[in-house]
PDB file of N, CA and C in Angstrom:
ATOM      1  N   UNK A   1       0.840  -1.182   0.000  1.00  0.00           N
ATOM      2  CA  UNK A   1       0.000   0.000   0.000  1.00  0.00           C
ATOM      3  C   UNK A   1       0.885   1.246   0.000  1.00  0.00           C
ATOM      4  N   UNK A   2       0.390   2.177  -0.643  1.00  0.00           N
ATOM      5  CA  UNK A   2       1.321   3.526  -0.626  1.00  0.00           C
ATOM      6  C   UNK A   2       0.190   4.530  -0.507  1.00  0.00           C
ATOM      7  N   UNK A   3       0.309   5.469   0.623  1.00  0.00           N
ATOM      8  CA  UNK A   3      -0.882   6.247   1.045  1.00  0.00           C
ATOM      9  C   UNK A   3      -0.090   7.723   1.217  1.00  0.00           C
ATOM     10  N   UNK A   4      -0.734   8.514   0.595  1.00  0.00           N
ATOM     11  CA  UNK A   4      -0.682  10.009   0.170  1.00  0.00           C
ATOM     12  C   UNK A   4      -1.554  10.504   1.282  1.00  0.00           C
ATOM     13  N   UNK A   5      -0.536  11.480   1.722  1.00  0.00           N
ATOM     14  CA  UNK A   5      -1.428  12.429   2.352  1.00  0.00           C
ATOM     15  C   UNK A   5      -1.514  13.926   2.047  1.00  0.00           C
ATOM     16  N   UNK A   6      -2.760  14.759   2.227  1.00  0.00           N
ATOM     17  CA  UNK A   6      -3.034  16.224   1.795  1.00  0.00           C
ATOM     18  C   UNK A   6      -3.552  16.898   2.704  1.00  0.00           C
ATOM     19  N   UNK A   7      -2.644  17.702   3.361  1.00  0.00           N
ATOM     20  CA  UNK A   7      -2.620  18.480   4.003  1.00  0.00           C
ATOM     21  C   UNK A   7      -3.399  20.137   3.944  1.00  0.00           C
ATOM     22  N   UNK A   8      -4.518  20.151   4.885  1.00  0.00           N
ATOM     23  CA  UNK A   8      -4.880  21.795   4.042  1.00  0.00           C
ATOM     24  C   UNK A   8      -4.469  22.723   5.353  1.00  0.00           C
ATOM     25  N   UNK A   9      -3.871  23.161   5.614  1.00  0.00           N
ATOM     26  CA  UNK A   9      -3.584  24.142   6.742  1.00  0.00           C
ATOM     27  C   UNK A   9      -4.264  25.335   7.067  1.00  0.00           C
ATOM     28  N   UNK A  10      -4.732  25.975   5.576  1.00  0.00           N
ATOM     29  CA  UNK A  10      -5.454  27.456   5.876  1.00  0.00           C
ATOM     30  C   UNK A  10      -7.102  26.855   5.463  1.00  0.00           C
ATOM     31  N   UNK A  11      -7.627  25.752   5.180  1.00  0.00           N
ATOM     32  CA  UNK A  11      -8.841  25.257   5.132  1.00  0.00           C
ATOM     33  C   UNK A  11     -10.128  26.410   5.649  1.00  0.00           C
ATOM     34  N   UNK A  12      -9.786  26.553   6.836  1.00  0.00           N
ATOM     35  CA  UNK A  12     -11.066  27.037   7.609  1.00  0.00           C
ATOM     36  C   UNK A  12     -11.057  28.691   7.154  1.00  0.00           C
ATOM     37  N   UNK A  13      -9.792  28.995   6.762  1.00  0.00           N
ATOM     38  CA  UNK A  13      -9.355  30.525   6.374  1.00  0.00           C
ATOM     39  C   UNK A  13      -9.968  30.444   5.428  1.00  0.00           C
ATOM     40  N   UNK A  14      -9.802  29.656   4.222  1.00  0.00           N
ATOM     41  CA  UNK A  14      -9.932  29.760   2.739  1.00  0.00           C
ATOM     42  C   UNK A  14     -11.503  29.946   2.624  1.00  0.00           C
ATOM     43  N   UNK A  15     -11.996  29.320   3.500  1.00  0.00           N
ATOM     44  CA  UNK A  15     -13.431  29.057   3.316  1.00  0.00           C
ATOM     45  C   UNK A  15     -14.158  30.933   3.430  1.00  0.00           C
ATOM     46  N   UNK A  16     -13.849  31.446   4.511  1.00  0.00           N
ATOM     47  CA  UNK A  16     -14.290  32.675   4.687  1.00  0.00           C
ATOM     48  C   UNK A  16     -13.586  33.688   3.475  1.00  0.00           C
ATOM     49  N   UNK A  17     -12.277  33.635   2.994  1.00  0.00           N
ATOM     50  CA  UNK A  17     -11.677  33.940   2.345  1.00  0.00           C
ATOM     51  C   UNK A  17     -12.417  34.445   1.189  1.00  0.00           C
ATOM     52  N   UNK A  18     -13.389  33.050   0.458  1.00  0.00           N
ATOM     53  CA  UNK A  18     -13.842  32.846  -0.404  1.00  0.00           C
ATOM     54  C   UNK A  18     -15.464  33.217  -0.576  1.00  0.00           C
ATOM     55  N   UNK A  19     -15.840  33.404   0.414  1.00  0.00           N
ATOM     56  CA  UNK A  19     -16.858  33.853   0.797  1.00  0.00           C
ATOM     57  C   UNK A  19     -17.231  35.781   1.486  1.00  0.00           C
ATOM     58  N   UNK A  20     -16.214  35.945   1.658  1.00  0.00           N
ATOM     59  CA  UNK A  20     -16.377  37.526   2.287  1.00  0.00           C
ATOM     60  C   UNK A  20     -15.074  38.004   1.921  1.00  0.00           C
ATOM     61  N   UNK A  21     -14.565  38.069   0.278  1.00  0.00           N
ATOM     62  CA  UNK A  21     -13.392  39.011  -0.292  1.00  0.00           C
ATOM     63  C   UNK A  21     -12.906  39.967   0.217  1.00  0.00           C
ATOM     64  N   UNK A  22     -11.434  40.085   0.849  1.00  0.00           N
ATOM     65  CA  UNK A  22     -11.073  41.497   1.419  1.00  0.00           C
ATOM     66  C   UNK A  22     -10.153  41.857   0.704  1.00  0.00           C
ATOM     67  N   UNK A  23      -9.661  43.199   1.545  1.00  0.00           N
ATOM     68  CA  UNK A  23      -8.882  44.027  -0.002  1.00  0.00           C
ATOM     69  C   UNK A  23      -7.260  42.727   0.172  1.00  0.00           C
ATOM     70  N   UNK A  24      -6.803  42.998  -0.851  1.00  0.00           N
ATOM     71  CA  UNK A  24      -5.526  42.130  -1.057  1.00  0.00           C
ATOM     72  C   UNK A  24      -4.580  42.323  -0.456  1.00  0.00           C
ATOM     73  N   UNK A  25      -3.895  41.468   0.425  1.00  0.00           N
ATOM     74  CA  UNK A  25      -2.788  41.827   1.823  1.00  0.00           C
ATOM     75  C   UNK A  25      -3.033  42.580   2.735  1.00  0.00           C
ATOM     76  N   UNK A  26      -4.521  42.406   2.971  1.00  0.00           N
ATOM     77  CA  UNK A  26      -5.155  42.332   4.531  1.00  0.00           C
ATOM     78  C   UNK A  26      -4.685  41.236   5.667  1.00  0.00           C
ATOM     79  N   UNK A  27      -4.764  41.789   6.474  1.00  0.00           N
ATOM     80  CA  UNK A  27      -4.305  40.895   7.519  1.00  0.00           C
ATOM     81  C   UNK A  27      -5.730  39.925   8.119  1.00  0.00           C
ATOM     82  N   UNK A  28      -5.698  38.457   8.016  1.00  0.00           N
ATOM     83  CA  UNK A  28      -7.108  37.473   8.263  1.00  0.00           C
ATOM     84  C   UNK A  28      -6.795  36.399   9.198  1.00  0.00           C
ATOM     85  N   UNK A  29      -7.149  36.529  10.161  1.00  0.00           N
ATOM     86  CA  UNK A  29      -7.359  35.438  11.032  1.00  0.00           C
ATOM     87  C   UNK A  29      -8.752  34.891  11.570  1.00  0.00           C
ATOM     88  N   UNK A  30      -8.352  33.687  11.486  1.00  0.00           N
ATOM     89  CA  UNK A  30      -9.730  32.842  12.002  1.00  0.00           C
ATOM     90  C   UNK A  30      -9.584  32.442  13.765  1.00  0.00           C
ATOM     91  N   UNK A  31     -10.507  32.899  14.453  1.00  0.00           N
ATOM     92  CA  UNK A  31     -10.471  32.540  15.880  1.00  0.00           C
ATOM     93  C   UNK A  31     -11.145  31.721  16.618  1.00  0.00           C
ATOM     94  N   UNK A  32     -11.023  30.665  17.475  1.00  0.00           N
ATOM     95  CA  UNK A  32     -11.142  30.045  18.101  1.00  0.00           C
ATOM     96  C   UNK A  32     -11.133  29.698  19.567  1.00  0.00           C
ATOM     97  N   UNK A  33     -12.913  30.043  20.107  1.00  0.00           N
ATOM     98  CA  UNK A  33     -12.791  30.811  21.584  1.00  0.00           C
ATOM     99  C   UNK A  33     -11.910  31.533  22.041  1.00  0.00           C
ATOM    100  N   UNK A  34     -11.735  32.893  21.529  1.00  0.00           N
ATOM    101  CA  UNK A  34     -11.310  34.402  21.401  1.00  0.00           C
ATOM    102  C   UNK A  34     -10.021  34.140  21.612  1.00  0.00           C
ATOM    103  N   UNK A  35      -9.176  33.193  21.026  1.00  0.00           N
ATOM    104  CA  UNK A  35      -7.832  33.270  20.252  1.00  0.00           C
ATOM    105  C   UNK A  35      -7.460  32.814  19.219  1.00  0.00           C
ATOM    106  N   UNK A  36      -6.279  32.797  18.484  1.00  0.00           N
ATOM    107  CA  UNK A  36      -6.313  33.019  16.666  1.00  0.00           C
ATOM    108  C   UNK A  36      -5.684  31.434  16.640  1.00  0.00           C
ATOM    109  N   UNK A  37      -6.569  31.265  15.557  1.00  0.00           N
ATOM    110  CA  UNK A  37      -5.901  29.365  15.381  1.00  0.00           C
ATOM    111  C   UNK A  37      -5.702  29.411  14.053  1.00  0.00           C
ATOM    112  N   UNK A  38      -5.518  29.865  13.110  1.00  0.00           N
ATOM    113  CA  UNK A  38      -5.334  30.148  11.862  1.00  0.00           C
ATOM    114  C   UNK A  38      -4.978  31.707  11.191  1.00  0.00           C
ATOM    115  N   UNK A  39      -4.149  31.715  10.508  1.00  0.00           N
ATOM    116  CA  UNK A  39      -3.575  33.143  10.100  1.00  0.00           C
ATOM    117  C   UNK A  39      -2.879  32.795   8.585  1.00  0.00           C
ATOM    118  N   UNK A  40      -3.524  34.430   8.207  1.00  0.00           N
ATOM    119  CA  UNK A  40      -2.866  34.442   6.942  1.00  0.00           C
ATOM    120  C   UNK A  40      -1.509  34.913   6.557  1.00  0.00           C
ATOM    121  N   UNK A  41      -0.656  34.691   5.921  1.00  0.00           N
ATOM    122  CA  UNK A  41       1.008  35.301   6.421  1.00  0.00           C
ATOM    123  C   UNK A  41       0.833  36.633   6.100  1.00  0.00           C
ATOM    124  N   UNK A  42       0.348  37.410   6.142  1.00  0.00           N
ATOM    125  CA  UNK A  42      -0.013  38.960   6.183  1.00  0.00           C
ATOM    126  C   UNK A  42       0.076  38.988   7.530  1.00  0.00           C
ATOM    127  N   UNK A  43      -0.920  38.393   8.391  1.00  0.00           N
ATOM    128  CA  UNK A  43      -0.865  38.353   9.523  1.00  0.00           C
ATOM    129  C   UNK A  43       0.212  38.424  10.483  1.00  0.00           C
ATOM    130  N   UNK A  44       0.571  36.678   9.981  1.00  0.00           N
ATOM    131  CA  UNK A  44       2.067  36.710  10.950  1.00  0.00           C
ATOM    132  C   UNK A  44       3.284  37.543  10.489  1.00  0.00           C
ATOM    133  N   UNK A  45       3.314  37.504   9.211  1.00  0.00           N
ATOM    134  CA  UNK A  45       4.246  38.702   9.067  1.00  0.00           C
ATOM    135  C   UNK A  45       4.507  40.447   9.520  1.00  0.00           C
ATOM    136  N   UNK A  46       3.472  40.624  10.408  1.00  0.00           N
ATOM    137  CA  UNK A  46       3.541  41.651  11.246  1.00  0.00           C
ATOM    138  C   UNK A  46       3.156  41.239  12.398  1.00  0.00           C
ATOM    139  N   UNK A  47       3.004  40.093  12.724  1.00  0.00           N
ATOM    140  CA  UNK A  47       3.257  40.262  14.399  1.00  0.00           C
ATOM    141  C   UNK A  47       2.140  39.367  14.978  1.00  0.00           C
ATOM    142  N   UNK A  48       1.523  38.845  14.624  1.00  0.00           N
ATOM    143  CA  UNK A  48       0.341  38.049  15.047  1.00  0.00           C
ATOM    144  C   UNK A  48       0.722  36.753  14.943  1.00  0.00           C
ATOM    145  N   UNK A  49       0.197  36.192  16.047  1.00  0.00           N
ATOM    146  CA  UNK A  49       1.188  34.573  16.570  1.00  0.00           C
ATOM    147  C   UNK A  49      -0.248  33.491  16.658  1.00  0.00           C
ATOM    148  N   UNK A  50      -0.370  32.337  16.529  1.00  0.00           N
ATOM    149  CA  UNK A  50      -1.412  31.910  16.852  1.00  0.00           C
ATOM    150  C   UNK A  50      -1.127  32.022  18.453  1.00  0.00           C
ATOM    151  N   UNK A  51      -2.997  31.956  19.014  1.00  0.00           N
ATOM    152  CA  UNK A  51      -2.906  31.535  20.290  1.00  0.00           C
ATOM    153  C   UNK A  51      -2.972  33.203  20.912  1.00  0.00           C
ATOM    154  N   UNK A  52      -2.524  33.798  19.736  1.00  0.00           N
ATOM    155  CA  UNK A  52      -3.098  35.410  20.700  1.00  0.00           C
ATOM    156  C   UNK A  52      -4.610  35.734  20.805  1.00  0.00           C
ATOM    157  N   UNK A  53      -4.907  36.637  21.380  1.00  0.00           N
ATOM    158  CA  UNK A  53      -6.163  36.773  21.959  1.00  0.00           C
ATOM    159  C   UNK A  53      -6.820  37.595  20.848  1.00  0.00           C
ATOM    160  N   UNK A  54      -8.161  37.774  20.323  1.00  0.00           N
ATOM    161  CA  UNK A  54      -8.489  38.868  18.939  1.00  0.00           C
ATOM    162  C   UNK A  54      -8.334  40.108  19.820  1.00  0.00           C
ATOM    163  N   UNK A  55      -8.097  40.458  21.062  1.00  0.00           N
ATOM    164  CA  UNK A  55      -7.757  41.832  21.412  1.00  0.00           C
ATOM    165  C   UNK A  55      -6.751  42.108  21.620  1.00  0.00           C
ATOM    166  N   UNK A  56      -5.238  41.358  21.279  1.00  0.00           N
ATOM    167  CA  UNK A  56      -3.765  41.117  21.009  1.00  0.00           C
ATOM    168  C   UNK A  56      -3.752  41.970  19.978  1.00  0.00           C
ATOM    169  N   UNK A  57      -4.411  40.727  18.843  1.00  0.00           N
ATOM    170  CA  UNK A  57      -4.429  40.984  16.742  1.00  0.00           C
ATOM    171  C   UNK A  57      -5.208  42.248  17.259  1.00  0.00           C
ATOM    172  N   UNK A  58      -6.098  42.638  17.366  1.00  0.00           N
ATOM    173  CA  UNK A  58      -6.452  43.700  16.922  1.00  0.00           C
ATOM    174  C   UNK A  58      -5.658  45.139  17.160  1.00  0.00           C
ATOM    175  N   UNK A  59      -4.859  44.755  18.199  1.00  0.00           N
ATOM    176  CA  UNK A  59      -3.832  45.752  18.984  1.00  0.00           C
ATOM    177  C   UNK A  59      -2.680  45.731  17.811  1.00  0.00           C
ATOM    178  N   UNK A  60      -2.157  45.197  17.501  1.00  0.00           N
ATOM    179  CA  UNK A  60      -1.604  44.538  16.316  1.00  0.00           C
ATOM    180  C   UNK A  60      -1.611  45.492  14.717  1.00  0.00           C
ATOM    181  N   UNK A  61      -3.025  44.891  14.419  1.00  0.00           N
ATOM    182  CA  UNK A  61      -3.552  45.297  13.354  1.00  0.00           C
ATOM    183  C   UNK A  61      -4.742  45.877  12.739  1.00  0.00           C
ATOM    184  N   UNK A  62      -4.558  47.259  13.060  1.00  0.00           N
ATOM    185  CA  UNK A  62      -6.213  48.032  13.233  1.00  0.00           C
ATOM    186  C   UNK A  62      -7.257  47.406  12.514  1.00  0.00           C
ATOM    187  N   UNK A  63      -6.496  47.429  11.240  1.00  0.00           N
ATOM    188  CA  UNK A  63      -7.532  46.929   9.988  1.00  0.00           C
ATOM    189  C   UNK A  63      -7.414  45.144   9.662  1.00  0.00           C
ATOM    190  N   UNK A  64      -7.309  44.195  11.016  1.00  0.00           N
ATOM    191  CA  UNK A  64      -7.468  42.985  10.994  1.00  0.00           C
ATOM    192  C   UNK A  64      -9.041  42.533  10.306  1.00  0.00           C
ATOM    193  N   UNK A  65      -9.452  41.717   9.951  1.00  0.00           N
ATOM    194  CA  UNK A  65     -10.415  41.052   9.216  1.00  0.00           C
ATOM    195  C   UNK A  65     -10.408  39.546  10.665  1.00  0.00           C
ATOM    196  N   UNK A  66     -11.271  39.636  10.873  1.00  0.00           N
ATOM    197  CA  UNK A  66     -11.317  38.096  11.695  1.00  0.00           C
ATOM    198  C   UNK A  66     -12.650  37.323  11.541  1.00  0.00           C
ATOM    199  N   UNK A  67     -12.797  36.062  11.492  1.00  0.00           N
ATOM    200  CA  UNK A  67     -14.052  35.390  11.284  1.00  0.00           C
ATOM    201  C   UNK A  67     -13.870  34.612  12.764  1.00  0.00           C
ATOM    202  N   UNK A  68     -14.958  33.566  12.754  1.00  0.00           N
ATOM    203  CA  UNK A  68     -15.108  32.911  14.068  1.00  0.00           C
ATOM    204  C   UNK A  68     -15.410  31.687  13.696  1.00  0.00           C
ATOM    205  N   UNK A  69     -14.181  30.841  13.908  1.00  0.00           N
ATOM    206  CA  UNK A  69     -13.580  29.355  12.919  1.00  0.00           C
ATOM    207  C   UNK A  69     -15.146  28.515  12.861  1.00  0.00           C
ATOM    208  N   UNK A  70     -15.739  28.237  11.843  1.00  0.00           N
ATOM    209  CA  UNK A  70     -16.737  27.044  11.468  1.00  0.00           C
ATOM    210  C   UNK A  70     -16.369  25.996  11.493  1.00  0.00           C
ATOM    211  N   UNK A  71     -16.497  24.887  12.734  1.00  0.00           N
ATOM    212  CA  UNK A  71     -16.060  23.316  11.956  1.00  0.00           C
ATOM    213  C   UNK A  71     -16.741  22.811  11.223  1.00  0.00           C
ATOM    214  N   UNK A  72     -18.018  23.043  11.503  1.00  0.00           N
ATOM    215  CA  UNK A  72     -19.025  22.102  10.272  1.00  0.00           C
ATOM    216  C   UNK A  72     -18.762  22.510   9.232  1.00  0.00           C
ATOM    217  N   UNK A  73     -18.748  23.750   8.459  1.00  0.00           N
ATOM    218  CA  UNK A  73     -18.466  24.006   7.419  1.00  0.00           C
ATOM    219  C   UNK A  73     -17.160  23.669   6.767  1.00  0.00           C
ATOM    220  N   UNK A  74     -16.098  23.691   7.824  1.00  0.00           N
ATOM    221  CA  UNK A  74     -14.561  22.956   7.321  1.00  0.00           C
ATOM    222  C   UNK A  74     -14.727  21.284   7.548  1.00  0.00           C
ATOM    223  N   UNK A  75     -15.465  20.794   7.740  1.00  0.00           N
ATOM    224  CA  UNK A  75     -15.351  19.590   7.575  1.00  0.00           C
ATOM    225  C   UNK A  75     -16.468  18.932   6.266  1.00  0.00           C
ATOM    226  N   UNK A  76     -17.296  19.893   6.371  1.00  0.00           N
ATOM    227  CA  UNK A  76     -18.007  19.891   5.139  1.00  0.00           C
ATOM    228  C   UNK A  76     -17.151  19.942   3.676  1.00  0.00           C
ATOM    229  N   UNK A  77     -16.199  20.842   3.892  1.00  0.00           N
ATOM    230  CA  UNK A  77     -15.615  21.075   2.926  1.00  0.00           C
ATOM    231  C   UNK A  77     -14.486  19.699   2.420  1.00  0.00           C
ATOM    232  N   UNK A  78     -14.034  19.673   3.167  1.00  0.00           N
ATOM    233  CA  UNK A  78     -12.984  18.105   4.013  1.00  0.00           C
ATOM    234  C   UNK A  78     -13.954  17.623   2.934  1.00  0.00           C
ATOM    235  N   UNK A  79     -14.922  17.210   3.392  1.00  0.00           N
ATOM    236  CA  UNK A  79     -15.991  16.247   2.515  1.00  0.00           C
ATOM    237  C   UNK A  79     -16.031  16.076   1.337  1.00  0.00           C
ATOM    238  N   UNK A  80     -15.985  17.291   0.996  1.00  0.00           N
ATOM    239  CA  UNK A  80     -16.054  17.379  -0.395  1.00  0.00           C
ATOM    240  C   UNK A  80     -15.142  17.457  -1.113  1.00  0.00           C
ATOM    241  N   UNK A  81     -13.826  17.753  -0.970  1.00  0.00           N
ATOM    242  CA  UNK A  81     -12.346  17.422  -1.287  1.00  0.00           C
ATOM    243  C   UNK A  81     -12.517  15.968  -1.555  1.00  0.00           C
ATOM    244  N   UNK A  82     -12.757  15.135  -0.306  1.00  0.00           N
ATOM    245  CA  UNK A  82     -12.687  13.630  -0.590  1.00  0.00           C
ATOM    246  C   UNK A  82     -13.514  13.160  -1.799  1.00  0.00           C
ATOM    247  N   UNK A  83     -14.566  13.501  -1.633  1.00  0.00           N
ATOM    248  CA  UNK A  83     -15.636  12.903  -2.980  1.00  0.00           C
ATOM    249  C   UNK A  83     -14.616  13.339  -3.997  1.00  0.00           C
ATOM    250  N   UNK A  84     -14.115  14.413  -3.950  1.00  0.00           N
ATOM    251  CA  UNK A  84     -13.577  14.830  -5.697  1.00  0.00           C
ATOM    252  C   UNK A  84     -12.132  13.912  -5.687  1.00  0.00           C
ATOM    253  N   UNK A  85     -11.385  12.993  -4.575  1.00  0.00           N
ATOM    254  CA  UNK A  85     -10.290  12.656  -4.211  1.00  0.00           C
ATOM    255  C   UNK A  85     -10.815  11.053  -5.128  1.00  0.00           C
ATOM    256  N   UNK A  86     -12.031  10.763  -5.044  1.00  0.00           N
ATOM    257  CA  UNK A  86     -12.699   9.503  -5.340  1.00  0.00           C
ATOM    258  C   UNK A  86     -12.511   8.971  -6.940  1.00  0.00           C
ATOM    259  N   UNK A  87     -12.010  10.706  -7.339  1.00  0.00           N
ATOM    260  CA  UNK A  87     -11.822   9.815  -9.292  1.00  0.00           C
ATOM    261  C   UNK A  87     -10.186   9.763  -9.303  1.00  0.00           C
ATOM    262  N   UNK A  88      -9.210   9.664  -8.568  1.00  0.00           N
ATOM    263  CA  UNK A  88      -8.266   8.927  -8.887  1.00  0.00           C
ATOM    264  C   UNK A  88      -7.648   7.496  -7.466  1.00  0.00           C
ATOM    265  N   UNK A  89      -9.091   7.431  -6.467  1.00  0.00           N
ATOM    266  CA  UNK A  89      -8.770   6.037  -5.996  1.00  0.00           C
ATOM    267  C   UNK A  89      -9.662   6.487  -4.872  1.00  0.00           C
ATOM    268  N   UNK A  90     -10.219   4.842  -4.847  1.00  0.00           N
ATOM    269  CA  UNK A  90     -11.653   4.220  -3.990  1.00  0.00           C
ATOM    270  C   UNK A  90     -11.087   4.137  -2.303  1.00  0.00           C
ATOM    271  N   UNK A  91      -9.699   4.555  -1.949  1.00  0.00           N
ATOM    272  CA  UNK A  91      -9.843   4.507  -0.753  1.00  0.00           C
ATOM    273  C   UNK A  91      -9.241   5.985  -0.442  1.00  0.00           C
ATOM    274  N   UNK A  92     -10.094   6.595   0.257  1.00  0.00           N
ATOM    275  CA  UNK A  92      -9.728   7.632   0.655  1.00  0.00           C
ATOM    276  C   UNK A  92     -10.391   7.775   2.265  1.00  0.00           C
ATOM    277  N   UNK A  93      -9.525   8.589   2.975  1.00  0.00           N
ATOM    278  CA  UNK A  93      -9.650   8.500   4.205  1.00  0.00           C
ATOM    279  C   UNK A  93      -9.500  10.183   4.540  1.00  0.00           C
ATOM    280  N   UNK A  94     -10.541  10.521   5.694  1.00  0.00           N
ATOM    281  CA  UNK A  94     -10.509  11.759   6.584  1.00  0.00           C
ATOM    282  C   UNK A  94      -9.413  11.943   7.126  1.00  0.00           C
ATOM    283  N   UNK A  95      -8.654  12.866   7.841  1.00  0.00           N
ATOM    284  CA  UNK A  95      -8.425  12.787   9.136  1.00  0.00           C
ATOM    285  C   UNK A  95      -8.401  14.640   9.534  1.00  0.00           C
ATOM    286  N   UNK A  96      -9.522  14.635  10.200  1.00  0.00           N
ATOM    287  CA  UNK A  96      -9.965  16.353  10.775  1.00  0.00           C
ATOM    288  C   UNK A  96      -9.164  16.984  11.512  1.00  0.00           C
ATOM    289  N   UNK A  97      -8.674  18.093  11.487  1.00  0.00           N
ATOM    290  CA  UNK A  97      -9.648  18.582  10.947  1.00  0.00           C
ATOM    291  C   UNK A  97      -9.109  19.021   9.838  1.00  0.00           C
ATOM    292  N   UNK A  98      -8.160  18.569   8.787  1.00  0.00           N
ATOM    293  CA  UNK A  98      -7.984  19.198   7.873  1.00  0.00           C
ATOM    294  C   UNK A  98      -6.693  18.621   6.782  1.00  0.00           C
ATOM    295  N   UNK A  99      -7.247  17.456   6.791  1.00  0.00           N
ATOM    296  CA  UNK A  99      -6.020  16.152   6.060  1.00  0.00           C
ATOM    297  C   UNK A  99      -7.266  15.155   5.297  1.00  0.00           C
ATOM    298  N   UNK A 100      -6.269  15.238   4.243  1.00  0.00           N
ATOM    299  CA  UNK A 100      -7.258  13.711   3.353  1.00  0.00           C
ATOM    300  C   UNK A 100      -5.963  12.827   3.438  1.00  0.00           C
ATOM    301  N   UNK A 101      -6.532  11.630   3.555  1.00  0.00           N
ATOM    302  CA  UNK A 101      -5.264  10.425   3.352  1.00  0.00           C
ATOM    303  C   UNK A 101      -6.141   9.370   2.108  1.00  0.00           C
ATOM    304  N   UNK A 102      -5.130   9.062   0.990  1.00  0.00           N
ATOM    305  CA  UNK A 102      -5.453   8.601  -0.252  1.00  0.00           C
ATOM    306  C   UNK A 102      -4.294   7.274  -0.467  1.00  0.00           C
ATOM    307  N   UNK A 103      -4.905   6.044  -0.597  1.00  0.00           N
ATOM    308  CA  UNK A 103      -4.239   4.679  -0.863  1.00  0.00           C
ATOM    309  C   UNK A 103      -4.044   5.136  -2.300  1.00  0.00           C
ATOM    310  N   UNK A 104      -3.022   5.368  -3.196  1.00  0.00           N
ATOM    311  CA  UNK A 104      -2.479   5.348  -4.508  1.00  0.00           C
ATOM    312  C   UNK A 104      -1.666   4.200  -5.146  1.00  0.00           C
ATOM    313  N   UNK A 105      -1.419   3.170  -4.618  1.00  0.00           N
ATOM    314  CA  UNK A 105      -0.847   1.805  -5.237  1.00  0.00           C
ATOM    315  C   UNK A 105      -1.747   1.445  -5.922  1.00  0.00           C
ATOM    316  N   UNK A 106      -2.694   1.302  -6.395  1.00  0.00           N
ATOM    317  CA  UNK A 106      -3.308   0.814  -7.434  1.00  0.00           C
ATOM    318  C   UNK A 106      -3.899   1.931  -8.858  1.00  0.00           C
ATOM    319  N   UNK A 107      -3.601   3.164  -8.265  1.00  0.00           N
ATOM    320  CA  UNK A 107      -4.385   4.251  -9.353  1.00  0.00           C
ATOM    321  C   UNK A 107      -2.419   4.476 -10.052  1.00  0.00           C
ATOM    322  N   UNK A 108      -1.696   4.285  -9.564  1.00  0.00           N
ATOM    323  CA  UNK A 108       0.004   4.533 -10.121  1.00  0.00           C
ATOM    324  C   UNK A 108       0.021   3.900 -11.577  1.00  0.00           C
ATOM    325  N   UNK A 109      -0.187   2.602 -11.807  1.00  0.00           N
ATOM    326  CA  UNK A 109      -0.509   2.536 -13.064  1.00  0.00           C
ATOM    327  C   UNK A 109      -1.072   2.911 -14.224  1.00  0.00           C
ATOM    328  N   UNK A 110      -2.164   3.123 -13.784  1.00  0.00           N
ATOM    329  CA  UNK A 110      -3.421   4.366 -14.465  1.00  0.00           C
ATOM    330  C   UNK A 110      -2.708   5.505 -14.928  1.00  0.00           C
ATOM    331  N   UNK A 111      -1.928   6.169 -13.310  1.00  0.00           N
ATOM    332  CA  UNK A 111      -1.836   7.600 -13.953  1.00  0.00           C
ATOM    333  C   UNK A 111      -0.447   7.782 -14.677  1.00  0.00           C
ATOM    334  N   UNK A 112       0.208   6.449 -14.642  1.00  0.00           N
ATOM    335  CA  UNK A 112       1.951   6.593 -15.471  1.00  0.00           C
ATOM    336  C   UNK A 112       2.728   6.530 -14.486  1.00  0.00           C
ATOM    337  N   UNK A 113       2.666   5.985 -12.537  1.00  0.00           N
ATOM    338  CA  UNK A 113       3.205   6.447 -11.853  1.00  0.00           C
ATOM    339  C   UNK A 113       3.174   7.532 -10.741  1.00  0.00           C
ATOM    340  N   UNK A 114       4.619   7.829 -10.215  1.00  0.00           N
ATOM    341  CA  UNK A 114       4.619   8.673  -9.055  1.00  0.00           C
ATOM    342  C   UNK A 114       5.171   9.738  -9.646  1.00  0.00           C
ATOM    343  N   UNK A 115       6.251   9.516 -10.714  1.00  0.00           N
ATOM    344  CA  UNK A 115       7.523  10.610 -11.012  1.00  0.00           C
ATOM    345  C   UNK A 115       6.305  12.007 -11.543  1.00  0.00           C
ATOM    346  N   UNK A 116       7.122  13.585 -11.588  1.00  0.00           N
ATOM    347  CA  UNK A 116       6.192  14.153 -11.005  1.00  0.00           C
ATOM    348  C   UNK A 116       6.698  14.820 -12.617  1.00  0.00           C
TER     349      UNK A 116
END
């Protein structure tokens, strides 16, 4: 067996991201009972750490953008990554909040291999 894994790190970001457009190299963090568990490198690149408080970031960064992290909706999404993970192999696996794991030993033939 040879199992791929896909990593989404800014998942829960992307989602709001994509949904409520801000101006370009705004500073965006997603928070998680009123500290930051996700950041956009705008963010950390001036000074915002996960684990600070949104009245840290906001001290921080006047014009911060912050949402208030959705799991259902990031795992929803998770979801739906996998279904689309399903047309190059039948075993695909979760792992939340924000990883697909994909068995590829049998789709390698199909696709010509690993070499990239």
């Amino acid at each position: 067996m040879l199992w791929f894994g896909v990593h989404f790190p800014l998942l829960g970001l992307e989602i709001f991201e994509r949904r409520y457009p801000t101006e370009v190299g705004s500073p965006i963090v997603l928070i998680d009972h009123g500290h930051v568990q996700i950041m956009n490198k705008r963010a950390g690149a001036i000074g915002i750490s996960i684990g600070s408080t949104l009245t840290t970031a906001h001290s921080i960064a006047a014009n911060l953008n912050h949402f208030n992290r959705d799991l259902k909706t990031e795992q929803k999404r998770l979801r739906y990554l996998a279904e689309a993970a399903y047309r190059y192999t039948s075993h695909v696996s979760l792992s939340e909040p924000n990883c697909l794991l994909m068995e590829m030993h049998a789709s390698l033939k199909l696709f010509g291999g690993i070499a990239l």
